[in-house]
C-alpha atoms as a PDB file:
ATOM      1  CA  UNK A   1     -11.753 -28.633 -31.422  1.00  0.00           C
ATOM      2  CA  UNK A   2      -8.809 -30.009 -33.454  1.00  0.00           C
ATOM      3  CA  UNK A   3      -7.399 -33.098 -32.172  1.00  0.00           C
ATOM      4  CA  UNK A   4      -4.027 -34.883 -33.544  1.00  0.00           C
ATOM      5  CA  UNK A   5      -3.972 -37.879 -35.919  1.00  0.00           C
ATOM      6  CA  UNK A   6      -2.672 -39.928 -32.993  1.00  0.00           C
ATOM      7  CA  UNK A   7      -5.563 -38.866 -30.731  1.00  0.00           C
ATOM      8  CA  UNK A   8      -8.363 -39.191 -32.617  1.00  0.00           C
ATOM      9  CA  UNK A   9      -7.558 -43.236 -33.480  1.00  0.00           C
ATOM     10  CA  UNK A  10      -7.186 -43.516 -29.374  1.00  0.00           C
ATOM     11  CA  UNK A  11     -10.060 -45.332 -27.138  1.00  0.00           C
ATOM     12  CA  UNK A  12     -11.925 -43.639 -24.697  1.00  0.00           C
ATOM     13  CA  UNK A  13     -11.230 -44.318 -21.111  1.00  0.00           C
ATOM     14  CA  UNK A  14     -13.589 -42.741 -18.624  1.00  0.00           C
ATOM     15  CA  UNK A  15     -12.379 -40.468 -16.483  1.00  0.00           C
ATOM     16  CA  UNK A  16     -12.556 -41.432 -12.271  1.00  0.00           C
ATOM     17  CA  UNK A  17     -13.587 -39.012  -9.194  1.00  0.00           C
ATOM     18  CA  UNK A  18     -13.285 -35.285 -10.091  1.00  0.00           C
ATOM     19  CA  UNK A  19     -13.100 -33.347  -6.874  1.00  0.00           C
ATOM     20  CA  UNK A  20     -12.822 -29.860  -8.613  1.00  0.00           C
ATOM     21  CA  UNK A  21     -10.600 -27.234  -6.821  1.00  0.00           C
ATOM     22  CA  UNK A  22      -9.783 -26.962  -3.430  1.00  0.00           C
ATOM     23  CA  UNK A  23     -12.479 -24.475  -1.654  1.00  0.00           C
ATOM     24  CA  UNK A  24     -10.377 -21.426  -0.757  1.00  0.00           C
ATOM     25  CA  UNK A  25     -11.537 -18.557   1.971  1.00  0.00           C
ATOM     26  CA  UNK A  26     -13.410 -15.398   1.142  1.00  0.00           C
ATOM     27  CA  UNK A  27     -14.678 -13.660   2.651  1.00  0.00           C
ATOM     28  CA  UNK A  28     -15.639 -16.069   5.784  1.00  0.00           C
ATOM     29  CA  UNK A  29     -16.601 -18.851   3.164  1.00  0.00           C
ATOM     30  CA  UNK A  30     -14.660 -21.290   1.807  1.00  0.00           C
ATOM     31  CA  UNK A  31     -15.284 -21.213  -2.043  1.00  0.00           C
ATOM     32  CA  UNK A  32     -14.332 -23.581  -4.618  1.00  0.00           C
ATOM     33  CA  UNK A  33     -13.692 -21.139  -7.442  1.00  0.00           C
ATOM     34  CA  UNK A  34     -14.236 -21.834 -11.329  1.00  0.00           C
ATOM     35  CA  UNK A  35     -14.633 -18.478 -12.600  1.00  0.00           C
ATOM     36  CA  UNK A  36     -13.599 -15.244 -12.124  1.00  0.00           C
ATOM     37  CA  UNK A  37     -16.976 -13.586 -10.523  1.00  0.00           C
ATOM     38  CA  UNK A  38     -16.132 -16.225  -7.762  1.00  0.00           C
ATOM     39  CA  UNK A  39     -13.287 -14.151  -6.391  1.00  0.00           C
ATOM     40  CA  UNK A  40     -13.811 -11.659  -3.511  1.00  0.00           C
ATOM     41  CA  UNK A  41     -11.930 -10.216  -1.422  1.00  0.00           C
ATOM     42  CA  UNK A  42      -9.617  -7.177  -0.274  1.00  0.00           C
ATOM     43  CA  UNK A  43      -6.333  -7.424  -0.150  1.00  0.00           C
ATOM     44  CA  UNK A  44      -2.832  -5.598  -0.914  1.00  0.00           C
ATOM     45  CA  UNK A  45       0.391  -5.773  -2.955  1.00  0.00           C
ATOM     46  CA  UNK A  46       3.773  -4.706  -3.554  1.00  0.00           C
ATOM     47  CA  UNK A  47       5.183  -4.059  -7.027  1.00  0.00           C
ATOM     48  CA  UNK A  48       8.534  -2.565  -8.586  1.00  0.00           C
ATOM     49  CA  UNK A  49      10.123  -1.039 -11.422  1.00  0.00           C
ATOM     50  CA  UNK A  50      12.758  -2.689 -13.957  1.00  0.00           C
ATOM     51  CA  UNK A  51      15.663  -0.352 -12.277  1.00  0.00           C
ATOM     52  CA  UNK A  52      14.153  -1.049  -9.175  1.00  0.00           C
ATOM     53  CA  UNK A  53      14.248   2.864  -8.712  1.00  0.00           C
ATOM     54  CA  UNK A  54      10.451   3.147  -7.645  1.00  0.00           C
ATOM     55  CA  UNK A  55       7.934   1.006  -5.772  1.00  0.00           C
ATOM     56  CA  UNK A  56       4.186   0.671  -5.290  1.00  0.00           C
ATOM     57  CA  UNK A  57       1.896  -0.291  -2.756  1.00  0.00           C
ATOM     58  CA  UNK A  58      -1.831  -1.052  -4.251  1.00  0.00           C
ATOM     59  CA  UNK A  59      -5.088  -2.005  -2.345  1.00  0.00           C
ATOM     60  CA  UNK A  60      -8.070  -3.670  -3.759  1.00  0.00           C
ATOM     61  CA  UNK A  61     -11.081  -4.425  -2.527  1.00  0.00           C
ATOM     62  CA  UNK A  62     -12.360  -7.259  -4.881  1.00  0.00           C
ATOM     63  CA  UNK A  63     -16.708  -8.192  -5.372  1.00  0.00           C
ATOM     64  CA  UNK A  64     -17.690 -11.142  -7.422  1.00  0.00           C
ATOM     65  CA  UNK A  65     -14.584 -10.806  -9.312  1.00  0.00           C
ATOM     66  CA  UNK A  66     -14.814  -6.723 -10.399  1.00  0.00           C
ATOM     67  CA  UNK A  67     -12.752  -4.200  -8.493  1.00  0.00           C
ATOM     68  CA  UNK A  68     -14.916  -1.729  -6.648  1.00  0.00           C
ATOM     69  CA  UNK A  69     -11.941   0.680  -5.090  1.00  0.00           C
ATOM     70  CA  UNK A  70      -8.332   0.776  -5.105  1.00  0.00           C
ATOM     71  CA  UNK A  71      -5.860   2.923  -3.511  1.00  0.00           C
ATOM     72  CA  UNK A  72      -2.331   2.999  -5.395  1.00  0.00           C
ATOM     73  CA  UNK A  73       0.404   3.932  -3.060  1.00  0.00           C
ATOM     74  CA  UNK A  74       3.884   5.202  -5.335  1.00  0.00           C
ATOM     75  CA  UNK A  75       7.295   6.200  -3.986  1.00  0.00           C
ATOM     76  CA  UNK A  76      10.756   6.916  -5.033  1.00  0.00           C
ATOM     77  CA  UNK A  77       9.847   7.956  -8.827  1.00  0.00           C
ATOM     78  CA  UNK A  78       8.183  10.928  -9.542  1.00  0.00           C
ATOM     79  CA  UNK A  79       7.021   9.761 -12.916  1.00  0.00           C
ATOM     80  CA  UNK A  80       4.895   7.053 -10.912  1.00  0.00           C
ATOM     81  CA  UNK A  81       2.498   9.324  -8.983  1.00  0.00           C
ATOM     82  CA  UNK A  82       1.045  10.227 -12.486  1.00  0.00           C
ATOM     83  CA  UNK A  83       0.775   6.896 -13.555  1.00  0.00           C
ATOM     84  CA  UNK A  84      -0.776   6.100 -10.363  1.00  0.00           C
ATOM     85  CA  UNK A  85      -3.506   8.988 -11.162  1.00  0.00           C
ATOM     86  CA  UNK A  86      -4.465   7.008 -14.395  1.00  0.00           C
ATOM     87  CA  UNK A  87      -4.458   3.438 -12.852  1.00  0.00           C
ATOM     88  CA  UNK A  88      -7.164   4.852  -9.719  1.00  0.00           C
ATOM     89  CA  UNK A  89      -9.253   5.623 -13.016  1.00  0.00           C
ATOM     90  CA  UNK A  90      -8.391   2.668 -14.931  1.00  0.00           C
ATOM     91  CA  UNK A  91      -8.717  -0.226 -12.133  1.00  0.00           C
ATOM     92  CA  UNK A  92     -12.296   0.337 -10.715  1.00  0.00           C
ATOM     93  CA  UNK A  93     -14.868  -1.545 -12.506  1.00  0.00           C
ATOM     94  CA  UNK A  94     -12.658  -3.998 -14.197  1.00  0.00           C
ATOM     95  CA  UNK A  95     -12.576  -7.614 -13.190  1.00  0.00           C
ATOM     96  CA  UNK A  96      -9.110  -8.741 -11.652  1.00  0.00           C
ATOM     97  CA  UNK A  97      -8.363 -10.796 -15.136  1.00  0.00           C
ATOM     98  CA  UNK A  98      -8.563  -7.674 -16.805  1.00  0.00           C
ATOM     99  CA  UNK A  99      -6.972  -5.190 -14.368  1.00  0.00           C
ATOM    100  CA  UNK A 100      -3.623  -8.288 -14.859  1.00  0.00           C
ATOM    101  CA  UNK A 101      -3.534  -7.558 -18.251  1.00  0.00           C
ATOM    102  CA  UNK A 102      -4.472  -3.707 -18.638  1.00  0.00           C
ATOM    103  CA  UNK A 103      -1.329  -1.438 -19.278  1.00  0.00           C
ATOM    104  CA  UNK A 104      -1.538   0.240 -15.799  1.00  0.00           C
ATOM    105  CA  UNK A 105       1.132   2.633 -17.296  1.00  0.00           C
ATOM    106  CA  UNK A 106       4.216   2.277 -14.950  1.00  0.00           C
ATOM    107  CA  UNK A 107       5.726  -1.429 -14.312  1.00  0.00           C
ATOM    108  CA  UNK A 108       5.765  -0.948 -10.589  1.00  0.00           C
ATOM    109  CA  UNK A 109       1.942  -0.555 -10.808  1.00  0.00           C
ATOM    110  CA  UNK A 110       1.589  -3.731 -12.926  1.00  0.00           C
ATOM    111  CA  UNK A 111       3.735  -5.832 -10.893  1.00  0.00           C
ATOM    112  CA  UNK A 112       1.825  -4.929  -7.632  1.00  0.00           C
ATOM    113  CA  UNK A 113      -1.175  -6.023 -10.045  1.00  0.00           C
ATOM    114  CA  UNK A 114       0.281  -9.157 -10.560  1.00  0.00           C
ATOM    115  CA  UNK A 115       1.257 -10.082  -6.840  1.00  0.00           C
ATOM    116  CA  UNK A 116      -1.883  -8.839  -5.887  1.00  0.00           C
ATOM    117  CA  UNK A 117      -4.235 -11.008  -8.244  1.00  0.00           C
ATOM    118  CA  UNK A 118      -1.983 -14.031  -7.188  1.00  0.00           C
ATOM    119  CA  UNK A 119      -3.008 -13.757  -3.201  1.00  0.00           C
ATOM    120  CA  UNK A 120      -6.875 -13.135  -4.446  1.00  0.00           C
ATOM    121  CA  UNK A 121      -7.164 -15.976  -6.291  1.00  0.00           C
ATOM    122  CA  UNK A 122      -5.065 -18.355  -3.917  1.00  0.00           C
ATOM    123  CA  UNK A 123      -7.755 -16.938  -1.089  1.00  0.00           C
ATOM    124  CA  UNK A 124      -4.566 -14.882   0.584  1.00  0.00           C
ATOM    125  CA  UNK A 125      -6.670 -11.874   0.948  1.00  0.00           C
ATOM    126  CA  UNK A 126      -6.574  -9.234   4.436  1.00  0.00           C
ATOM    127  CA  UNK A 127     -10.699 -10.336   4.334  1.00  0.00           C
ATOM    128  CA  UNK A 128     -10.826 -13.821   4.255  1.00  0.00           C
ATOM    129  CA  UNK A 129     -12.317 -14.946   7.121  1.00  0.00           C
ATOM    130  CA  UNK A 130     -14.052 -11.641   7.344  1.00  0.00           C
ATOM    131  CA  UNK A 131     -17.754 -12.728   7.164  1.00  0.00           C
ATOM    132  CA  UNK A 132     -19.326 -10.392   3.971  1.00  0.00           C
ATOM    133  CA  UNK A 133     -15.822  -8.872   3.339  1.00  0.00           C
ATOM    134  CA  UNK A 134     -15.260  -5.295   4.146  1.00  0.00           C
ATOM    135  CA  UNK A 135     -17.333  -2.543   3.244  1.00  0.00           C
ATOM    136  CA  UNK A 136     -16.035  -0.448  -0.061  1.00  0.00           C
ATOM    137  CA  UNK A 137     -13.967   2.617   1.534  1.00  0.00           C
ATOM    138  CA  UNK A 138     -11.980   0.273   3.819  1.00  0.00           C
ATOM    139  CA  UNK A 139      -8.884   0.914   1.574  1.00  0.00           C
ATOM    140  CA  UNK A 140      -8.961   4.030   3.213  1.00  0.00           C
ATOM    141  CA  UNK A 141      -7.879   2.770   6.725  1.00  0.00           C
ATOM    142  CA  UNK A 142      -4.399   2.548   5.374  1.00  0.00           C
ATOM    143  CA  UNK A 143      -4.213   6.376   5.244  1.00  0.00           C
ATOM    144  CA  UNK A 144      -3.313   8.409   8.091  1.00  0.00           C
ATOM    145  CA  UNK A 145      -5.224  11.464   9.560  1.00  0.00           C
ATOM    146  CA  UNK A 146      -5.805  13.394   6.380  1.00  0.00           C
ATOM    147  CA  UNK A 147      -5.970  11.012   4.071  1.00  0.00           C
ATOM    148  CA  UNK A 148      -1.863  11.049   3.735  1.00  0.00           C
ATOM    149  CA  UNK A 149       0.082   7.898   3.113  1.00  0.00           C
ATOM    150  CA  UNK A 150       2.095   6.082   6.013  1.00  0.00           C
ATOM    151  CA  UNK A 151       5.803   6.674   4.793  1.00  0.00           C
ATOM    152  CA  UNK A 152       8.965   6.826   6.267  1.00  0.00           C
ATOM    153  CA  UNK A 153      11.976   8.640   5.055  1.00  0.00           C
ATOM    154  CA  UNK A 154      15.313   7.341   7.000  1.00  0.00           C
ATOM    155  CA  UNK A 155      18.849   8.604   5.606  1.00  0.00           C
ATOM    156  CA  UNK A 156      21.892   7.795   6.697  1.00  0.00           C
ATOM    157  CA  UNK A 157      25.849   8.116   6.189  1.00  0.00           C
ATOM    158  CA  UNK A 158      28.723   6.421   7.386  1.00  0.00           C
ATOM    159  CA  UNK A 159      30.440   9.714   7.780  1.00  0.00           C
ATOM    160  CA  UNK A 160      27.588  11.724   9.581  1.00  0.00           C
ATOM    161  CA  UNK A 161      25.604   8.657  11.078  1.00  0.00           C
ATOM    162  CA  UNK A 162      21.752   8.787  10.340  1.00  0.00           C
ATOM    163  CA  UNK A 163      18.925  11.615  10.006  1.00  0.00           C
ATOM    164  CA  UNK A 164      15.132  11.053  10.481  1.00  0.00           C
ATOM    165  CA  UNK A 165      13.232  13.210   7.601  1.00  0.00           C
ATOM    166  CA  UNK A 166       9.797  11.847   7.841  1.00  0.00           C
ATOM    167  CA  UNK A 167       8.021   9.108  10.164  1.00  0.00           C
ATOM    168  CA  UNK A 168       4.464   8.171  10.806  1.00  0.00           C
ATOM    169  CA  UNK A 169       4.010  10.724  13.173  1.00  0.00           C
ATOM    170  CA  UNK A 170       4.459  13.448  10.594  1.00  0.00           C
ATOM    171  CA  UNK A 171       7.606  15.599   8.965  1.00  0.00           C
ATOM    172  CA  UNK A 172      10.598  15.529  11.168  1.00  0.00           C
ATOM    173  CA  UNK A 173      11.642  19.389  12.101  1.00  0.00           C
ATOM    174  CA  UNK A 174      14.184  19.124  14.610  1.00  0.00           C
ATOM    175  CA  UNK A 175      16.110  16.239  16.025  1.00  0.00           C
ATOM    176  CA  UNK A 176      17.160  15.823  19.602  1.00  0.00           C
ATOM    177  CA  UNK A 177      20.965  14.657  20.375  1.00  0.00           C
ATOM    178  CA  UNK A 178      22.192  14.077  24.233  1.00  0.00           C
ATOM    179  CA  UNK A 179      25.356  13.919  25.216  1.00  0.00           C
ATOM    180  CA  UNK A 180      27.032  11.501  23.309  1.00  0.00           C
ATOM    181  CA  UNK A 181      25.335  12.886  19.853  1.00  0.00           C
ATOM    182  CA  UNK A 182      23.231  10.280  19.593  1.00  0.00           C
ATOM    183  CA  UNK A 183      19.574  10.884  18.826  1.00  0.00           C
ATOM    184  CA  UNK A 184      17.225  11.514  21.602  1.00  0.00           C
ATOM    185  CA  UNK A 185      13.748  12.306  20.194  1.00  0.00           C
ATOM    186  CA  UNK A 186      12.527  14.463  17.595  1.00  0.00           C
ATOM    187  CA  UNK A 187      10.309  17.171  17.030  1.00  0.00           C
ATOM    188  CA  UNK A 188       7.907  16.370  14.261  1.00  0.00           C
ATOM    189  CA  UNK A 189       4.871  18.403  12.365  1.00  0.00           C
ATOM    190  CA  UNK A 190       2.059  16.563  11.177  1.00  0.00           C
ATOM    191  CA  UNK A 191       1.430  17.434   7.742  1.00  0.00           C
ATOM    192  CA  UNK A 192      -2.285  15.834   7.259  1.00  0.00           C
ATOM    193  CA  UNK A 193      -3.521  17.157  10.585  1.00  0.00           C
ATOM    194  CA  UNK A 194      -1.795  20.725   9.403  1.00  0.00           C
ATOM    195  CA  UNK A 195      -3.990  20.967   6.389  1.00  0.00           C
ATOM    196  CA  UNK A 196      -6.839  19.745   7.681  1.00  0.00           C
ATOM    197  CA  UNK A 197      -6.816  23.043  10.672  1.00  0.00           C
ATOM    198  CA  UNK A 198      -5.814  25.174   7.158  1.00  0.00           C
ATOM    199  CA  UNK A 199      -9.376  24.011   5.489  1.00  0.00           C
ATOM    200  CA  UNK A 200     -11.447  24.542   8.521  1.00  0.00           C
ATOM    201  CA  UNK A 201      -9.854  28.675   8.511  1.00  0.00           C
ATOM    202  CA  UNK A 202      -7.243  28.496  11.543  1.00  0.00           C
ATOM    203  CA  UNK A 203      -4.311  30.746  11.204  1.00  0.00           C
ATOM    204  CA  UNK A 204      -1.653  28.833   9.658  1.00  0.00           C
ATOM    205  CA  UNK A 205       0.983  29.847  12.286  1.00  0.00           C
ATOM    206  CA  UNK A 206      -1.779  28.726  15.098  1.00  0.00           C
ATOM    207  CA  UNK A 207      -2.147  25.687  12.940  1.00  0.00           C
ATOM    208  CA  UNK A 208       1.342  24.832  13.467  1.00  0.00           C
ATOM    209  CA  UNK A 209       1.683  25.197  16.787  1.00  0.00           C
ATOM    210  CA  UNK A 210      -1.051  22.791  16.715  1.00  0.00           C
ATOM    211  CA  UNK A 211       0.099  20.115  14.827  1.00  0.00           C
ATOM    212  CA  UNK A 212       3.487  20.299  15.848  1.00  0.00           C
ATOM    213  CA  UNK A 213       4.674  17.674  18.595  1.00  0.00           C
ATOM    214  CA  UNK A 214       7.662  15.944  20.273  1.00  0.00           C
ATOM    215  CA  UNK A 215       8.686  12.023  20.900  1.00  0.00           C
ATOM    216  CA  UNK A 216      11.199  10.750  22.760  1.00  0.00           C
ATOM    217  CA  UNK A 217      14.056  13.157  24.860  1.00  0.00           C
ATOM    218  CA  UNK A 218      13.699  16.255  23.359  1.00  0.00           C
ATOM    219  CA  UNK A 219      13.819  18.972  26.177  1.00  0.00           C
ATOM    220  CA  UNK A 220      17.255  19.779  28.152  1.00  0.00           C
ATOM    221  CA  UNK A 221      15.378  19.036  31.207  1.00  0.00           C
ATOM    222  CA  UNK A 222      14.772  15.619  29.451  1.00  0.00           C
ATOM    223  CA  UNK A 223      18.549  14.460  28.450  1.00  0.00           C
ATOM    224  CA  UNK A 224      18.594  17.051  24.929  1.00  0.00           C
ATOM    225  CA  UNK A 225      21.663  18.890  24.687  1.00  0.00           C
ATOM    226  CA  UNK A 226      21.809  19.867  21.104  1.00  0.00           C
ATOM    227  CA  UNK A 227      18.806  20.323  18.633  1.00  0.00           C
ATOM    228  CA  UNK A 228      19.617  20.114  14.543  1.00  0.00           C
ATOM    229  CA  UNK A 229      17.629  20.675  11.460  1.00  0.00           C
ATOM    230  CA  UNK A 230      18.341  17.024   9.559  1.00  0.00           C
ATOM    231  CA  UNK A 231      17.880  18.728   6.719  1.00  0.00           C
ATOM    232  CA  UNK A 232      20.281  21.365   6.523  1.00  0.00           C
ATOM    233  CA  UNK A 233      22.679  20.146   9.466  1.00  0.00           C
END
């Protein structure tokens, strides 16, 4: 250690009470953390792009300071869902120091890092008072049946008011308008369900008859009067 001309002619003065850090929850414990392999936890965050023209939702699950799973979550960019590819194989196995500074190859990736790794090590995490945290594979209760992402897709214009295209209930087919052309309920078709009846060998017309489902108004009987493809119409 180098110290400055000025320090080293200095007296020493002993130093009073040191309380260390405040103890912080994980993982229903309170922990005063000094190192990195006392961090636990799982927990998620939001990241974005420079332009702002992509985001990404990522999911850790954090043991004795080394990610064991993570689930990246991109939209808006498709450049992003291949850089999401390489960050699920770079981010398991590193510790969450690492994972801040590892090029996880799209900026919307490694600002979720960085949001993320501040609520783990401030104790902010989904298992804090979660007594052993949660099991690895939990990331996976953010998916929807089939292992599909939970994403909505609303559009709207001024001119031709709005148009549901997908919602957590699955791909939006048909929307319902009453009277007054004002949306009713909507006939959707649930995409992960869908596949999952295609791997187990039902007919993919059965399959969609399966899969396929209504919410809201959408019969005549029920207050429908018109039916439109938001896609096309």
């Amino acid at each position: 250690m180098t110290y400055s001309h000025e320090v080293e002619h200095m007296c020493v003065v002993q130093k009073g009470p040191n309380h260390g850090p405040a103890p912080i929850p994980e993982e229903g414990k309170w922990v005063k953390s000094k190192e990195i392999v006392d961090i636990s936890g799982l927990t998620h965050g939001v990241g974005w792009c420079a332009p702002q023209q992509g985001a990404c939702k990522l999911t850790l699950n954090v043991k004795q300071g080394v990610i064991q799973e993570a689930l990246v979550e991109t939209i808006g960019c498709s450049g992003m869902t291949h850089s999401a590819a390489m960050a699920a194989e770079i981010l398991p196995g590193k510790t969450i120091l690492e994972a801040l500074n590892t090029d996880l190859v799209c900026d919307a990736i490694n600002t979720a890092m960085r949001e993320l790794f501040l609520q783990i090590v401030y104790g902010r995490t989904q298992s804090a008072f979660s007594e052993g945290g949660l099991i690895i594979g939990a990331g996976l209760e953010d998916l929807g049946k089939g292992l599909r992402s939970q994403v909505g897709t609303l559009y709207g214009t001024l001119a031709k008011g709005p148009r549901y295209l997908e919602m957590a209930e699955g791909y939006i087919k048909t929307i319902a308008l009453d009277k007054n052309d004002e949306i009713c309920g909507y006939e959707f078709v649930h995409m992960g369900k869908f596949m999952d009846e295609i791997k187990k060998g039902t007919d993919a017309n059965d399959a969609l008859k399966k899969v396929t489902g209504t919410y809201g108004r959408f019969t005549a009987e029920q207050g429908a009067v018109k039916h439109i493809d938001p896609r096309h119409e």
